[in-house]
Protein backbone atom coordinates (compact mmCIF):
# COMPACT_ATOMS: atom_id res chain seq x y z
CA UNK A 1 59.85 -151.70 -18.24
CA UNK A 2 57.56 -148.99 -16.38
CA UNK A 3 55.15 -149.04 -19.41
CA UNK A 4 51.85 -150.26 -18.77
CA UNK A 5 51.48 -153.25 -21.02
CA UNK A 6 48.65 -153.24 -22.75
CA UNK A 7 48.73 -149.45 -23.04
CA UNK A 8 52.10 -149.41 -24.53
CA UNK A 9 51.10 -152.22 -27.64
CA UNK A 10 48.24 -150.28 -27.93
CA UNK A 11 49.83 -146.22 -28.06
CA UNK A 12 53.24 -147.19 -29.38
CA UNK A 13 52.68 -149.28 -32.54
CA UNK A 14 56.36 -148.96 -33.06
CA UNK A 15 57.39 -150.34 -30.25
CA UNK A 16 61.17 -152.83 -30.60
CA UNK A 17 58.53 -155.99 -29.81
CA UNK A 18 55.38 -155.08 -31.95
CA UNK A 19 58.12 -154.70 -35.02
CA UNK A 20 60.08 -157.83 -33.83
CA UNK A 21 56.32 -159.91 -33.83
CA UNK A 22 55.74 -158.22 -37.28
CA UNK A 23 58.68 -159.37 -38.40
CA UNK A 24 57.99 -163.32 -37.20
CA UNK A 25 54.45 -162.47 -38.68
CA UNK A 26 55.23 -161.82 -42.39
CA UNK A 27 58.04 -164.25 -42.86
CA UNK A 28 60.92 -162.24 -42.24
CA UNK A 29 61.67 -163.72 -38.82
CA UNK A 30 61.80 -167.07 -37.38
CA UNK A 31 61.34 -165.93 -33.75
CA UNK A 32 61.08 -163.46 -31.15
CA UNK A 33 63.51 -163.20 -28.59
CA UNK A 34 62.55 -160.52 -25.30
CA UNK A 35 64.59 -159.74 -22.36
CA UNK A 36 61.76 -157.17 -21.50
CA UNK A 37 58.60 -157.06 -19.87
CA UNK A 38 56.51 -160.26 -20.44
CA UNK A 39 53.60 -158.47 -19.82
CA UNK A 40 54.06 -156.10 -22.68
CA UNK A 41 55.19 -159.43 -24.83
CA UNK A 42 51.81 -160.43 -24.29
CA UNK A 43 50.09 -157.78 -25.16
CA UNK A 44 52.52 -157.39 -27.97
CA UNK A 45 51.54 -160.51 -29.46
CA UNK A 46 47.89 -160.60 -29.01
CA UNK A 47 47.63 -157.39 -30.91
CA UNK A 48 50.23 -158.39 -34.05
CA UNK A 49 49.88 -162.59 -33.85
CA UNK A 50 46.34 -163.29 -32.24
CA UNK A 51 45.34 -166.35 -30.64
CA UNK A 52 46.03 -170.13 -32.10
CA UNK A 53 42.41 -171.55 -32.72
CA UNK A 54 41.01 -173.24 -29.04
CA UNK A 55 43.63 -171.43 -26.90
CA UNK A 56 42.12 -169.22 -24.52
CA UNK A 57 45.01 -168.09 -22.24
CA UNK A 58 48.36 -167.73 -24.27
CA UNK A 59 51.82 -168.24 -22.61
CA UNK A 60 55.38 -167.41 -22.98
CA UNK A 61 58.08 -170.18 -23.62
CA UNK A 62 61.36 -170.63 -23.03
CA UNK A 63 63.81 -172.89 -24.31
CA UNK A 64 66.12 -174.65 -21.26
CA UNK A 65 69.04 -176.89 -21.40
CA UNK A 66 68.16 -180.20 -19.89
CA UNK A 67 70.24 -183.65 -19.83
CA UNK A 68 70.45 -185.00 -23.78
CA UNK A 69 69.49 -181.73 -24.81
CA UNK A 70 66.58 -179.19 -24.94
CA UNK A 71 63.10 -178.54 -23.59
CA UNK A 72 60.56 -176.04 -23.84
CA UNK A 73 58.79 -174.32 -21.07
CA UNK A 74 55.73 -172.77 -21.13
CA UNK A 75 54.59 -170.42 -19.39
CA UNK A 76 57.12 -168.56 -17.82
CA UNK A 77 55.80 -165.43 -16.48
CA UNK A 78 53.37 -163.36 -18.22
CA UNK A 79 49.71 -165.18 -16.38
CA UNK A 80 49.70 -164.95 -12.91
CA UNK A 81 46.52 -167.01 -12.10
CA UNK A 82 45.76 -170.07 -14.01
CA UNK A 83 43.03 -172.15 -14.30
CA UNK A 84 44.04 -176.04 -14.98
CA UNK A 85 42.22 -175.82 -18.35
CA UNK A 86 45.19 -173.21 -19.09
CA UNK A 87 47.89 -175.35 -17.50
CA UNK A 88 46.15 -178.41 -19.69
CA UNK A 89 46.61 -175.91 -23.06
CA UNK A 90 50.39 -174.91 -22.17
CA UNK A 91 51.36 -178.36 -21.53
CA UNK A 92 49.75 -179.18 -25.33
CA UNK A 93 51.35 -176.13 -26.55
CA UNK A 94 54.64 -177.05 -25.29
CA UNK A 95 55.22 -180.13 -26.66
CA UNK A 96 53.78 -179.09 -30.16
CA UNK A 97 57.14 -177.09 -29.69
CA UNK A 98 59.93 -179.25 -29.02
CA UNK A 99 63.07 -178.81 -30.63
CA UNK A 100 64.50 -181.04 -33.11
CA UNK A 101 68.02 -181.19 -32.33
């Protein structure tokens, strides 16, 4: 958690999240699930996943309980300052992403 970010995905290719994004990358894993520093999930997956096509400020999601079932929230922590262009891209992100059960 004291690791600077960027630093870390950069120094420590082995790192628990660049393996768990290489993982999700080739096939061999459906998701990534961190408890750790979103920061360092960021960098993490810039460097292993890259960017979807148009998207110019990625975001971390989460997946909350709501009445009748499940929703998906995005972003929840790793951009501090947004612009509404971001906010605009999350939102379209977000519901690309909704959960089918």
């Amino acid at each position: 958690m004291t690791d600077k970010p960027a630093e870390t995905a950069r120094r420590k290719s082995q790192n628990s999240m660049a393996i768990g994004m290489e993982l999700v990358k080739s096939g061999q894993g459906d998701a990534f699930i961190s408890a750790g520093n979103t920061g360092g999930a960021m960098a993490n997956a810039l460097f292993r996943l890259g960017r979807i096509r148009g998207v110019k400020r990625p975001g971390l999601s989460g997946l909350f309980p709501v009445r009748g079932g499940h929703c998906v929230v995005l972003d929840i922590g790793a951009n501090a300052d947004c612009k509404a262009e971001f906010l605009l891209q999350f939102a379209i992100m977000a519901q690309s992403m909704q959960p089918k059960f």
